[in-house]
PDB file of N, CA and C in Angstrom:
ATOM      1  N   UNK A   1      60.497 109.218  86.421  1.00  0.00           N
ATOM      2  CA  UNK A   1      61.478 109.915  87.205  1.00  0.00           C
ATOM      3  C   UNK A   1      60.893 111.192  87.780  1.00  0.00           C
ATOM      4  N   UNK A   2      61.650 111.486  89.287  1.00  0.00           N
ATOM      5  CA  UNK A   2      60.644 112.661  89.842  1.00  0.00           C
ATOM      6  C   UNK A   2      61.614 113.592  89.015  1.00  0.00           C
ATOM      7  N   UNK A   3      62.393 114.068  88.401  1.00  0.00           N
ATOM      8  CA  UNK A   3      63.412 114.770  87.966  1.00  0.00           C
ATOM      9  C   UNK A   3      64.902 115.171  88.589  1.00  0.00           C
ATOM     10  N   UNK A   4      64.972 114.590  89.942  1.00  0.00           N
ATOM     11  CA  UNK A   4      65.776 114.102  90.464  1.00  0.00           C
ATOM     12  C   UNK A   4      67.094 113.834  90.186  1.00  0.00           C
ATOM     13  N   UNK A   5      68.146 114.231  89.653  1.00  0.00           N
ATOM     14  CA  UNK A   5      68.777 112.964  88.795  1.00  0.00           C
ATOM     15  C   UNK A   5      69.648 111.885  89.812  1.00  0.00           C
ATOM     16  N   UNK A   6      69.671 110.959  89.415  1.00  0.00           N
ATOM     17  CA  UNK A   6      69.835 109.396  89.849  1.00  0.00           C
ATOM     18  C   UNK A   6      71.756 109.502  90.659  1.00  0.00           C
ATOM     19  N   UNK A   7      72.243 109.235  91.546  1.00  0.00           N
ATOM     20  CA  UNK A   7      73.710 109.174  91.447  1.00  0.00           C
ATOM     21  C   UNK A   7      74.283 107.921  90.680  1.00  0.00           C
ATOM     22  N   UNK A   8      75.137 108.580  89.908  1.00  0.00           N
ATOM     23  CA  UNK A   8      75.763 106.923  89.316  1.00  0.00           C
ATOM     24  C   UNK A   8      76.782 106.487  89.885  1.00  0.00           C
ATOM     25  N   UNK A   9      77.374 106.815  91.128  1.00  0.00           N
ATOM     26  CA  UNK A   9      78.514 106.606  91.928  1.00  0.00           C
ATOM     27  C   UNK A   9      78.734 106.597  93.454  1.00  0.00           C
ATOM     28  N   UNK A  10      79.089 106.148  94.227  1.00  0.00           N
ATOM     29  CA  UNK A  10      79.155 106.269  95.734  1.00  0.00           C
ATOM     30  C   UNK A  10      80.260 107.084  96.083  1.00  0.00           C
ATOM     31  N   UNK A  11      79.481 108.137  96.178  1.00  0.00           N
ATOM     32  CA  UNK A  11      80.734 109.404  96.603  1.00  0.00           C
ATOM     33  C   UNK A  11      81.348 109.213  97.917  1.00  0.00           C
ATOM     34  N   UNK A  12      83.186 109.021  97.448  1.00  0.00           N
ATOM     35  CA  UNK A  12      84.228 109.000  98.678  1.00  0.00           C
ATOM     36  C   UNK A  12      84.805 107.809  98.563  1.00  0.00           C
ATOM     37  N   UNK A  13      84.129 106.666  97.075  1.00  0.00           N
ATOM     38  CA  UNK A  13      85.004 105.502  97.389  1.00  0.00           C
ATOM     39  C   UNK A  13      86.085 105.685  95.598  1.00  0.00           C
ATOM     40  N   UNK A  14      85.599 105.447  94.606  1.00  0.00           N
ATOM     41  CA  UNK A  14      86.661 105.174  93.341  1.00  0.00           C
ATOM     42  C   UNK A  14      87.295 106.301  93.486  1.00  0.00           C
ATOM     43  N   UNK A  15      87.380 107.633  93.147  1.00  0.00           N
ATOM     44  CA  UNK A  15      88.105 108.367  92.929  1.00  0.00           C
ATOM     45  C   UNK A  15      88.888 109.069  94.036  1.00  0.00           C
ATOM     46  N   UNK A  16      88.714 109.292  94.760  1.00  0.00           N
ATOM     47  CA  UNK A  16      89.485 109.532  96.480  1.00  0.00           C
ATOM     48  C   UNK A  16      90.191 108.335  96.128  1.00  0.00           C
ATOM     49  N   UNK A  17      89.601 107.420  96.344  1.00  0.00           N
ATOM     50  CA  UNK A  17      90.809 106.131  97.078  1.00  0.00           C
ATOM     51  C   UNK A  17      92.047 106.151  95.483  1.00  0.00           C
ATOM     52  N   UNK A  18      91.748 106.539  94.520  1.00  0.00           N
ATOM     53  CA  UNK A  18      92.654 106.602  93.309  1.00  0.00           C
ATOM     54  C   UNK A  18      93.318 107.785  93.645  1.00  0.00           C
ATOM     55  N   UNK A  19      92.894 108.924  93.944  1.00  0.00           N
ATOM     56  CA  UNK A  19      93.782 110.210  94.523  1.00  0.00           C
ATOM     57  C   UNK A  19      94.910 109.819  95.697  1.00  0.00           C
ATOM     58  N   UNK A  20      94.478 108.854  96.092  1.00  0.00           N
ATOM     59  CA  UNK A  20      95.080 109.097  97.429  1.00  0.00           C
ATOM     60  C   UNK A  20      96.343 107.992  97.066  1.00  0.00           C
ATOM     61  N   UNK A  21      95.864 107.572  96.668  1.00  0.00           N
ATOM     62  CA  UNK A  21      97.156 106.176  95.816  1.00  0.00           C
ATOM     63  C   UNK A  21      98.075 106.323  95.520  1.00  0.00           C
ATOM     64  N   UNK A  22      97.936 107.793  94.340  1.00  0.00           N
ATOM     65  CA  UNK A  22      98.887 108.459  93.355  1.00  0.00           C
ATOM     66  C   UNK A  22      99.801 109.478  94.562  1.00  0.00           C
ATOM     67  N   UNK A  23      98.582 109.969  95.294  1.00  0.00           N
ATOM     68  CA  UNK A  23      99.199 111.088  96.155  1.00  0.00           C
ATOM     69  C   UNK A  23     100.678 109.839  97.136  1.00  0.00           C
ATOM     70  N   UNK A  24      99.994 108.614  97.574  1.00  0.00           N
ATOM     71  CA  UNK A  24     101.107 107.896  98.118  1.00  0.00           C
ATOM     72  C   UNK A  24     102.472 108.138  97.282  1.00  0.00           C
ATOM     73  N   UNK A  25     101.978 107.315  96.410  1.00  0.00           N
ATOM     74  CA  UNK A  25     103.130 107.500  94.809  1.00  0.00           C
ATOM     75  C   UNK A  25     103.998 108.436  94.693  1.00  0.00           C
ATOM     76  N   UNK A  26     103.361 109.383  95.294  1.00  0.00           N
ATOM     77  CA  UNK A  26     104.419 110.765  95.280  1.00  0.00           C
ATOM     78  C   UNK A  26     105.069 111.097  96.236  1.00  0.00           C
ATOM     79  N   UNK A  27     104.744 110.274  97.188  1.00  0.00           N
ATOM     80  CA  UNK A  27     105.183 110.279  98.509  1.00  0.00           C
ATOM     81  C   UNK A  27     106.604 109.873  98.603  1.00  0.00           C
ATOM     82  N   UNK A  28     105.933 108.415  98.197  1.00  0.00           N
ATOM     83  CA  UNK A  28     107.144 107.597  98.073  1.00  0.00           C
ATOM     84  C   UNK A  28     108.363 107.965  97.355  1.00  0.00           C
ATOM     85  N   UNK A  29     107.985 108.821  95.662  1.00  0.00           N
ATOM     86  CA  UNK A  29     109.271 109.288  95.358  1.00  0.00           C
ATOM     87  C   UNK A  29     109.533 110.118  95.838  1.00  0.00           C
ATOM     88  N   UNK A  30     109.271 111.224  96.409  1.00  0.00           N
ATOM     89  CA  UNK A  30     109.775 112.140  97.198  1.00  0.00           C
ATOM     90  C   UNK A  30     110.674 112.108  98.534  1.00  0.00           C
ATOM     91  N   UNK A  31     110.081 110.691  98.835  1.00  0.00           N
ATOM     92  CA  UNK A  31     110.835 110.243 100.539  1.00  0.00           C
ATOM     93  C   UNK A  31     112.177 109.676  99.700  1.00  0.00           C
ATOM     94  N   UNK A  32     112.096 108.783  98.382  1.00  0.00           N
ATOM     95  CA  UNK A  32     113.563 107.777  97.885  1.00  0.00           C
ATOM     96  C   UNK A  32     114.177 108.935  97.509  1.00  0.00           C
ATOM     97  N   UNK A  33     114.099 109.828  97.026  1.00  0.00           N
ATOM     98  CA  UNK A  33     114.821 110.818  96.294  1.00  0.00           C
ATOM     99  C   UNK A  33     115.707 111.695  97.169  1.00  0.00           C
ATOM    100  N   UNK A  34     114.977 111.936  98.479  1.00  0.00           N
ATOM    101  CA  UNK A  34     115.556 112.888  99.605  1.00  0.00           C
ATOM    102  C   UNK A  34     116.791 111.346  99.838  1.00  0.00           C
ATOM    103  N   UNK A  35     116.520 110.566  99.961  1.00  0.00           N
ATOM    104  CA  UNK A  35     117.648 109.492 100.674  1.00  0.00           C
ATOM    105  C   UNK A  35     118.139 109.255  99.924  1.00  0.00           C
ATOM    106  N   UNK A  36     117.879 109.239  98.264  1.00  0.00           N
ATOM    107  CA  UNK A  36     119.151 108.957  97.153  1.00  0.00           C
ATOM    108  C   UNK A  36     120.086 110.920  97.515  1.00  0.00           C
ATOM    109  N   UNK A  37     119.352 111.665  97.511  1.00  0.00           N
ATOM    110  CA  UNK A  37     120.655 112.918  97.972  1.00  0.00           C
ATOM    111  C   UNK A  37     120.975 113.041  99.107  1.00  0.00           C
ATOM    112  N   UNK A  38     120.718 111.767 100.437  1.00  0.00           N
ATOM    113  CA  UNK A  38     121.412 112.048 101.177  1.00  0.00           C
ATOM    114  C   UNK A  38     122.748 111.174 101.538  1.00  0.00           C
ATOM    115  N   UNK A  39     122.284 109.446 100.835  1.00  0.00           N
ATOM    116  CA  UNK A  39     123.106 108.850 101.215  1.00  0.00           C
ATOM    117  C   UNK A  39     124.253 108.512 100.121  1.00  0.00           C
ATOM    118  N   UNK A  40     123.312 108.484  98.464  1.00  0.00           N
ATOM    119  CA  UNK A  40     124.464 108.129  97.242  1.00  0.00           C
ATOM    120  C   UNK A  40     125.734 109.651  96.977  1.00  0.00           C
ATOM    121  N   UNK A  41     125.740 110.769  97.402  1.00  0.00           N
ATOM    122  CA  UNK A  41     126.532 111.280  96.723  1.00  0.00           C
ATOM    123  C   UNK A  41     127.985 110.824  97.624  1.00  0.00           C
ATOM    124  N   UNK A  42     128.212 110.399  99.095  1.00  0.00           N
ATOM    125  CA  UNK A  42     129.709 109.822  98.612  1.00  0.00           C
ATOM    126  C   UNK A  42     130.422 108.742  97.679  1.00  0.00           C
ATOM    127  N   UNK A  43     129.270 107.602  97.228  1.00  0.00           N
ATOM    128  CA  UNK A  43     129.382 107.238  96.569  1.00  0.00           C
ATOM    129  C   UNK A  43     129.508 107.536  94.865  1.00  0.00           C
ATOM    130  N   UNK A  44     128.648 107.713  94.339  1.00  0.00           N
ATOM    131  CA  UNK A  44     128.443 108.624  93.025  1.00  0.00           C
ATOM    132  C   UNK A  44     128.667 109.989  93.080  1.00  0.00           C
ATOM    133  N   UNK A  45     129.095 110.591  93.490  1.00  0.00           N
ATOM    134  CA  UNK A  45     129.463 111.801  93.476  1.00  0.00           C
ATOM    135  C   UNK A  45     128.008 112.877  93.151  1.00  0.00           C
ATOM    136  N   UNK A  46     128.354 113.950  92.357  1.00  0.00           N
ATOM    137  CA  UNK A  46     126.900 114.931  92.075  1.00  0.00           C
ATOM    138  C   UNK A  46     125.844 114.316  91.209  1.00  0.00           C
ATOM    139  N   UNK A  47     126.257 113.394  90.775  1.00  0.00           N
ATOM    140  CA  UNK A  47     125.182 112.449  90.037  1.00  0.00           C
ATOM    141  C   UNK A  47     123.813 111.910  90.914  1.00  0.00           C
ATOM    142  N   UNK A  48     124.016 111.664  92.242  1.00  0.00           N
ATOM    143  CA  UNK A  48     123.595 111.576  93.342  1.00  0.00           C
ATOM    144  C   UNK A  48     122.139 112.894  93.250  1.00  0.00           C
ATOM    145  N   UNK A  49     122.907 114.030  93.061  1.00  0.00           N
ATOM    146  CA  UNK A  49     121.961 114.926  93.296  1.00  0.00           C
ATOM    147  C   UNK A  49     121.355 115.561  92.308  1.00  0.00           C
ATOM    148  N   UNK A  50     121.341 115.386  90.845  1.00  0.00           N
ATOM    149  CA  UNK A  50     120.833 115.394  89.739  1.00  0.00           C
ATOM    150  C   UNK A  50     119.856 114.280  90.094  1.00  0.00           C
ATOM    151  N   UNK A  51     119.920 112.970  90.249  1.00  0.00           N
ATOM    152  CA  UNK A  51     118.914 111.847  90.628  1.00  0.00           C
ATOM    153  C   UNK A  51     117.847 112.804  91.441  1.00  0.00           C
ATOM    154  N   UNK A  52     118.633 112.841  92.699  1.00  0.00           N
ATOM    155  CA  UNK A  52     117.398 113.104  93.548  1.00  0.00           C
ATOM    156  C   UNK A  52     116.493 114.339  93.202  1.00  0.00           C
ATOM    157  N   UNK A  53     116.721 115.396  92.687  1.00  0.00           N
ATOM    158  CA  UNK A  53     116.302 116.801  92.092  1.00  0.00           C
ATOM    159  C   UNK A  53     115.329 115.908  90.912  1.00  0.00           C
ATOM    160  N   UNK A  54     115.844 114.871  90.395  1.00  0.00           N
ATOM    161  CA  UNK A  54     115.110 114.779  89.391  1.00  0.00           C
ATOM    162  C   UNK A  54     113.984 113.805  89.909  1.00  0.00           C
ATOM    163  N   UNK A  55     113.961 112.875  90.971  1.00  0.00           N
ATOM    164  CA  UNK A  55     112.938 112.383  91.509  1.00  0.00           C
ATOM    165  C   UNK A  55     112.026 113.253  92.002  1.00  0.00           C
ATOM    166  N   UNK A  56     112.506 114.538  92.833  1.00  0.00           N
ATOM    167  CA  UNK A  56     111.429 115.232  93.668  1.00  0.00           C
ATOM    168  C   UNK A  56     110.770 116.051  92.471  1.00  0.00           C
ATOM    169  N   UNK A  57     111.067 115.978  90.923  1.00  0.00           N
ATOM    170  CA  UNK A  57     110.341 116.660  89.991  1.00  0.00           C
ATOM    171  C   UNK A  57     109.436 115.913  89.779  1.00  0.00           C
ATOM    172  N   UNK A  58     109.613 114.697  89.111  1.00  0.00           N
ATOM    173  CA  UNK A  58     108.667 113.690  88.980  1.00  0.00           C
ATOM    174  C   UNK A  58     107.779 113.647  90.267  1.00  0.00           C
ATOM    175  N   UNK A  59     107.730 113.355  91.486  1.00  0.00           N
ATOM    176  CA  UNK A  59     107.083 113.415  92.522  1.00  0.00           C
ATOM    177  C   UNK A  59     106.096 114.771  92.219  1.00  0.00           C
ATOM    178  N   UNK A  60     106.830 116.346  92.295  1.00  0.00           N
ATOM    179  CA  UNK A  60     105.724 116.889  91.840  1.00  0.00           C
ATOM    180  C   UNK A  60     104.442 116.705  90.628  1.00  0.00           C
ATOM    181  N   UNK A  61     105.379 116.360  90.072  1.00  0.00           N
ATOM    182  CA  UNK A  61     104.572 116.266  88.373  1.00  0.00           C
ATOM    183  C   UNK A  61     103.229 115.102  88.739  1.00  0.00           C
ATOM    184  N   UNK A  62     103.754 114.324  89.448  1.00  0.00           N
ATOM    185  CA  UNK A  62     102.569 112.857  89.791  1.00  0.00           C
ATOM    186  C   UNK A  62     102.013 113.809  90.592  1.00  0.00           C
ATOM    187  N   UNK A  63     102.118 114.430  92.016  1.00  0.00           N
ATOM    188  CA  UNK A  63     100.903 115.247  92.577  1.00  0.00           C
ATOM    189  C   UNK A  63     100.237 116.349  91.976  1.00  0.00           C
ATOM    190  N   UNK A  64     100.455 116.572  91.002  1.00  0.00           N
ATOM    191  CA  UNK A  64      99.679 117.580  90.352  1.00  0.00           C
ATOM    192  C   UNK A  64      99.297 117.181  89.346  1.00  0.00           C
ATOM    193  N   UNK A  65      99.861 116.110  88.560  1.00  0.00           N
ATOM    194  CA  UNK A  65      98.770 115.491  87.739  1.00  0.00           C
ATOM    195  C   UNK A  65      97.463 114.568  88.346  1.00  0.00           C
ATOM    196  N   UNK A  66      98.239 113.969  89.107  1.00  0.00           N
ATOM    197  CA  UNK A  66      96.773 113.202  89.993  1.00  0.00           C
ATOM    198  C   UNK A  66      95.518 114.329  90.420  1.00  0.00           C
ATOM    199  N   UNK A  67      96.124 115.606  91.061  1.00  0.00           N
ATOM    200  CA  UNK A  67      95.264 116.295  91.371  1.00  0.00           C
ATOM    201  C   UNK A  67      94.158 116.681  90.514  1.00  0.00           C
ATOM    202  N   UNK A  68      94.676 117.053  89.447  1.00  0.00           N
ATOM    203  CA  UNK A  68      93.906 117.256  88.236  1.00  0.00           C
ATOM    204  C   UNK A  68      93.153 116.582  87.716  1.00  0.00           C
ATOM    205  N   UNK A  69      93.432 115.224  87.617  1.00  0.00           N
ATOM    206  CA  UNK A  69      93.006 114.251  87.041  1.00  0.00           C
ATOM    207  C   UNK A  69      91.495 113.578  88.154  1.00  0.00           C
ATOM    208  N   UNK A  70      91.959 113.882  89.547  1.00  0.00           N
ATOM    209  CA  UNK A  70      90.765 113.831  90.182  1.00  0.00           C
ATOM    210  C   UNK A  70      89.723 115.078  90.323  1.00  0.00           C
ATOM    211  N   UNK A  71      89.914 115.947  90.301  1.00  0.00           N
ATOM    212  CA  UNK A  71      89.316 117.228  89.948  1.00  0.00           C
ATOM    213  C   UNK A  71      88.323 116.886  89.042  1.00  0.00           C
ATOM    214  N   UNK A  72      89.087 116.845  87.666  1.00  0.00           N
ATOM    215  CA  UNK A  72      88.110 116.142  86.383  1.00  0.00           C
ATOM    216  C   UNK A  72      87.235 115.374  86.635  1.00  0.00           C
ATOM    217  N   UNK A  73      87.804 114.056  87.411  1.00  0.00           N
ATOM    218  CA  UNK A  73      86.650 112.802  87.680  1.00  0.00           C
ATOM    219  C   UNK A  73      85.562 113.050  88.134  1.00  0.00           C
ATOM    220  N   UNK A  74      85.871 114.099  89.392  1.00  0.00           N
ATOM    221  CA  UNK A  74      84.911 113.986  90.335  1.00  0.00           C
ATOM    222  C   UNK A  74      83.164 115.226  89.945  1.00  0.00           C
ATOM    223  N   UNK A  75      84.255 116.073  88.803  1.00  0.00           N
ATOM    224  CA  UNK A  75      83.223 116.924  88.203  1.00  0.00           C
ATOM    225  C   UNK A  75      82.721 116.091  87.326  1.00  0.00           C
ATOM    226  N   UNK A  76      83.129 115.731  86.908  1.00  0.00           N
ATOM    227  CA  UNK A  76      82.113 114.613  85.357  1.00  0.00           C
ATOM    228  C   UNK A  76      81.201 113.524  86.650  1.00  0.00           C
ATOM    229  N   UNK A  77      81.544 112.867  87.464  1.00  0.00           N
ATOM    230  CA  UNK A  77      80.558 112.348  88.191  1.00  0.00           C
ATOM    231  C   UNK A  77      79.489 113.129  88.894  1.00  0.00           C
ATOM    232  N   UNK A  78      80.224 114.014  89.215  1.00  0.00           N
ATOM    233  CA  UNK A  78      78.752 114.920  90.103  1.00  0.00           C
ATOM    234  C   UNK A  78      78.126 115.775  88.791  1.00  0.00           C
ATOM    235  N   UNK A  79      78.293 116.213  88.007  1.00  0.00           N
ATOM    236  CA  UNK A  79      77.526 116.390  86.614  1.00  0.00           C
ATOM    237  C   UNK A  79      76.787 115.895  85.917  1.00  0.00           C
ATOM    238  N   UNK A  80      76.571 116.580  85.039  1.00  0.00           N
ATOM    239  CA  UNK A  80      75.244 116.185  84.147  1.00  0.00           C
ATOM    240  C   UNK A  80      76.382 115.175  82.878  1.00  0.00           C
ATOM    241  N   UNK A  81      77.631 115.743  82.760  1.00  0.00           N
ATOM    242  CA  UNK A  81      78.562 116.031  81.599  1.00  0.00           C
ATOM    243  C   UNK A  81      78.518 114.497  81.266  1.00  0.00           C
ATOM    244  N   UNK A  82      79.341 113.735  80.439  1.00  0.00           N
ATOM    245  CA  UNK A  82      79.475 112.753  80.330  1.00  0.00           C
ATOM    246  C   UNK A  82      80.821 112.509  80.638  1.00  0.00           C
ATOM    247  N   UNK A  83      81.481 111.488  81.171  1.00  0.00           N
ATOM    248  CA  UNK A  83      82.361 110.606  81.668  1.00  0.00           C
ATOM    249  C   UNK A  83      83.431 110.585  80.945  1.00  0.00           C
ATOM    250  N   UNK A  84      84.354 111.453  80.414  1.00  0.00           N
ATOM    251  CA  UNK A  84      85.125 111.774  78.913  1.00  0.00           C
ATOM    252  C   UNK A  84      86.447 110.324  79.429  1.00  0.00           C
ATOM    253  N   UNK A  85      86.657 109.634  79.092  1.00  0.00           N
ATOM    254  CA  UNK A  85      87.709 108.436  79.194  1.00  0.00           C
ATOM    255  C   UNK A  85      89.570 109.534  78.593  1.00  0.00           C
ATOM    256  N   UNK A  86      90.072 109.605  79.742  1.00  0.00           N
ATOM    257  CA  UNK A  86      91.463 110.221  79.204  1.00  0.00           C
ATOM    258  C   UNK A  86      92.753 108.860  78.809  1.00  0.00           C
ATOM    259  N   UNK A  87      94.027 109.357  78.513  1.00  0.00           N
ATOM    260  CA  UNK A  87      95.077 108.712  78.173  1.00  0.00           C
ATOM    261  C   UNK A  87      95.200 107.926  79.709  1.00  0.00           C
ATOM    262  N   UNK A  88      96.230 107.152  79.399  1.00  0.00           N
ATOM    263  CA  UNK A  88      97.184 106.533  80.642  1.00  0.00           C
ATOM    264  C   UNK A  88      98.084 106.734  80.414  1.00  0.00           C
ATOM    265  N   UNK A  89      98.755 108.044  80.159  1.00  0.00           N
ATOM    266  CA  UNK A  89      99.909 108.330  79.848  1.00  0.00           C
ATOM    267  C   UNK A  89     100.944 108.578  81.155  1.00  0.00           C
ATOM    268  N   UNK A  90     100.109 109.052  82.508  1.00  0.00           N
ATOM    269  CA  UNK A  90     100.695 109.202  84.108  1.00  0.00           C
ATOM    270  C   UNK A  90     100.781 107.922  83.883  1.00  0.00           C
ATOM    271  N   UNK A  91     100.520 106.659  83.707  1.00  0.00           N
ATOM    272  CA  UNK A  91     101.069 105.630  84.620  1.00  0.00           C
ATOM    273  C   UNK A  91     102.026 104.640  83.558  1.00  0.00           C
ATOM    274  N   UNK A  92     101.915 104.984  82.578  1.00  0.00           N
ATOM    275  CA  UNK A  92     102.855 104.637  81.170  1.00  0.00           C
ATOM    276  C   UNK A  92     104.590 105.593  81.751  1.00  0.00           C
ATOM    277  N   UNK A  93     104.061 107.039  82.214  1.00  0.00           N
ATOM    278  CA  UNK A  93     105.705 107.819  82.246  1.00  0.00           C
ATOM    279  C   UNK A  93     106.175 107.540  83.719  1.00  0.00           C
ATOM    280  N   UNK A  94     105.351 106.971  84.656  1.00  0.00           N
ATOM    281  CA  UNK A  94     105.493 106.727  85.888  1.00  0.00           C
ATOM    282  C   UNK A  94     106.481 105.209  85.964  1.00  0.00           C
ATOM    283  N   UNK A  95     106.102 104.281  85.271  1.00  0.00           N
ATOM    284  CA  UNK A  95     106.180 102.819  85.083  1.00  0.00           C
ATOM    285  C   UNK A  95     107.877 102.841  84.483  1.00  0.00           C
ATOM    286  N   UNK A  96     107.697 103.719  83.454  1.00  0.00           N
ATOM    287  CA  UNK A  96     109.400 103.671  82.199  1.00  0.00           C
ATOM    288  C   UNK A  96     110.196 104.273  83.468  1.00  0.00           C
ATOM    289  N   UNK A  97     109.913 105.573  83.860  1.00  0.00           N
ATOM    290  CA  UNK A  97     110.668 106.121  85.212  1.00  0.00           C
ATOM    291  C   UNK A  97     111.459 105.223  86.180  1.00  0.00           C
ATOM    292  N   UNK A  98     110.391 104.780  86.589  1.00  0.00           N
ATOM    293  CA  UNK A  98     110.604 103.106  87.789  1.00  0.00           C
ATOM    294  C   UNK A  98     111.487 102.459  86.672  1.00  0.00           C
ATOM    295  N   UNK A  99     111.408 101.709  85.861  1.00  0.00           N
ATOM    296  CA  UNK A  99     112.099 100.511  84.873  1.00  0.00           C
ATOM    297  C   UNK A  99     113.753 101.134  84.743  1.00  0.00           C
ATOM    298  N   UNK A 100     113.600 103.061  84.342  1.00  0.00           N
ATOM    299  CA  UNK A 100     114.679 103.691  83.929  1.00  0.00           C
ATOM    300  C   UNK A 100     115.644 103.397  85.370  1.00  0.00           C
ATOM    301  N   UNK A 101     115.004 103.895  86.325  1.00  0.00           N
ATOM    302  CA  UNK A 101     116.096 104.024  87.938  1.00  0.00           C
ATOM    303  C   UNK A 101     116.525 102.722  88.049  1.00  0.00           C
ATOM    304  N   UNK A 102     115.913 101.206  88.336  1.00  0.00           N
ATOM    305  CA  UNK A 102     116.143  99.846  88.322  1.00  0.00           C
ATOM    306  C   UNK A 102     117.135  99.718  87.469  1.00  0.00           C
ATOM    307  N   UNK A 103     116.973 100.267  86.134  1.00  0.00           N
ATOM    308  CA  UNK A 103     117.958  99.428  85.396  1.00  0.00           C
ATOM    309  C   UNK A 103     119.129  99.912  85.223  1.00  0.00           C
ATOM    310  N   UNK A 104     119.318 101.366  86.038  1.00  0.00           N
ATOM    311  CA  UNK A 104     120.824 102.094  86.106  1.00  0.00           C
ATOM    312  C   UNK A 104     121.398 101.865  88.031  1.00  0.00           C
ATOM    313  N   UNK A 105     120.498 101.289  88.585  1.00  0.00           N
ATOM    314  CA  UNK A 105     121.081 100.627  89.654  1.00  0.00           C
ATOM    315  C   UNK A 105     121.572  99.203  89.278  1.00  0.00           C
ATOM    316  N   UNK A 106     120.901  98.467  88.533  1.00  0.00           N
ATOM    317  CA  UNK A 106     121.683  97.625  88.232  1.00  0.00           C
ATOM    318  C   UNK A 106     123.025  97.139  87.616  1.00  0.00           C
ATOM    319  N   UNK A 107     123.030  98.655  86.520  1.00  0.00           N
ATOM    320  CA  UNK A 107     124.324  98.774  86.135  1.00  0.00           C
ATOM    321  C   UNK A 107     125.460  99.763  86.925  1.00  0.00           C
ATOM    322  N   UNK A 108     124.534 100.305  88.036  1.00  0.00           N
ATOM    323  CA  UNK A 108     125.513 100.534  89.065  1.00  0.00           C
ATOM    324  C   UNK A 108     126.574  99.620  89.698  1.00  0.00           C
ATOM    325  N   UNK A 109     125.760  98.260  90.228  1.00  0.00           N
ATOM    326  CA  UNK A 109     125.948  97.385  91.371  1.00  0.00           C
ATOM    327  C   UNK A 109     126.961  96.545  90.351  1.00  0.00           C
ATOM    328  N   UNK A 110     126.329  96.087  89.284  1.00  0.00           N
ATOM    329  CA  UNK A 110     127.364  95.266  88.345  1.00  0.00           C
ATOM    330  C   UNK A 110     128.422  95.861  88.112  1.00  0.00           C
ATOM    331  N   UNK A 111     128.725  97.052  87.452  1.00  0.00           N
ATOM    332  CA  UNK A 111     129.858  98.318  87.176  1.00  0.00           C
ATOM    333  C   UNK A 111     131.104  97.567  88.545  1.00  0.00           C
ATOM    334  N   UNK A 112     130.160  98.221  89.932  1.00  0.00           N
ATOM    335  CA  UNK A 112     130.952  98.205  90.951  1.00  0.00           C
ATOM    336  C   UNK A 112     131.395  96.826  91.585  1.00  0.00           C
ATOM    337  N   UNK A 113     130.634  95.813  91.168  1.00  0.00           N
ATOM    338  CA  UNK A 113     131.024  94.438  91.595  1.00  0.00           C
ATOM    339  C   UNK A 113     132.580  94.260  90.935  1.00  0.00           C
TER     340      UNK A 113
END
């Protein structure tokens, strides 16, 4: 080895394209959440807007954990450091979130049928 050190990664493809995913992710709850407080509260009343307040939290919480989480990556790849493997705990509280909203629309729609 000239002392060089070697890249072990093609910088701009795994971790960007994983940032940018999550960053969608947050997108998306942020866009459903503005339209659950604009269109459910004649229906559901202020419940409507507890939902949506509580989506655009989660939405933050996913862009700033993603952020972080790529931050980390991208320093342990361009480093000497080693590659530390974290939880999947963002996509474990992301997943129950999704399952939690589904399954109280469903007992919305049934309720109201």
């Amino acid at each position: 080895m000239t002392g060089d050190r070697e890249r072990v990664f093609d910088p701009g493809l795994q971790p960007e394209r994983t940032a940018l995913a999550w960053r969608r992710t947050a997108l998306s709850l942020a866009g459903g959440s503005v339209i659950v407080m604009r269109i459910l509260p004649s229906v559901i009343g202020a419940a409507a807007l507890v939902l949506g307040f509580a989506g655009l939290a989660l939405a933050l919480v996913v862009l700033v954990g993603s952020h972080r989480r790529y931050m980390r990556q991208h320093r342990a790849l361009t480093s000497t450091e080693p590659v530390v493997l974290r939880s999947g705990w963002p996509v474990v509280a992301l997943t129950a979130a999704t399952l939690l909203v589904g399954v109280l629309c469903l007992l919305f729609v049934l309720v109201r049928a």
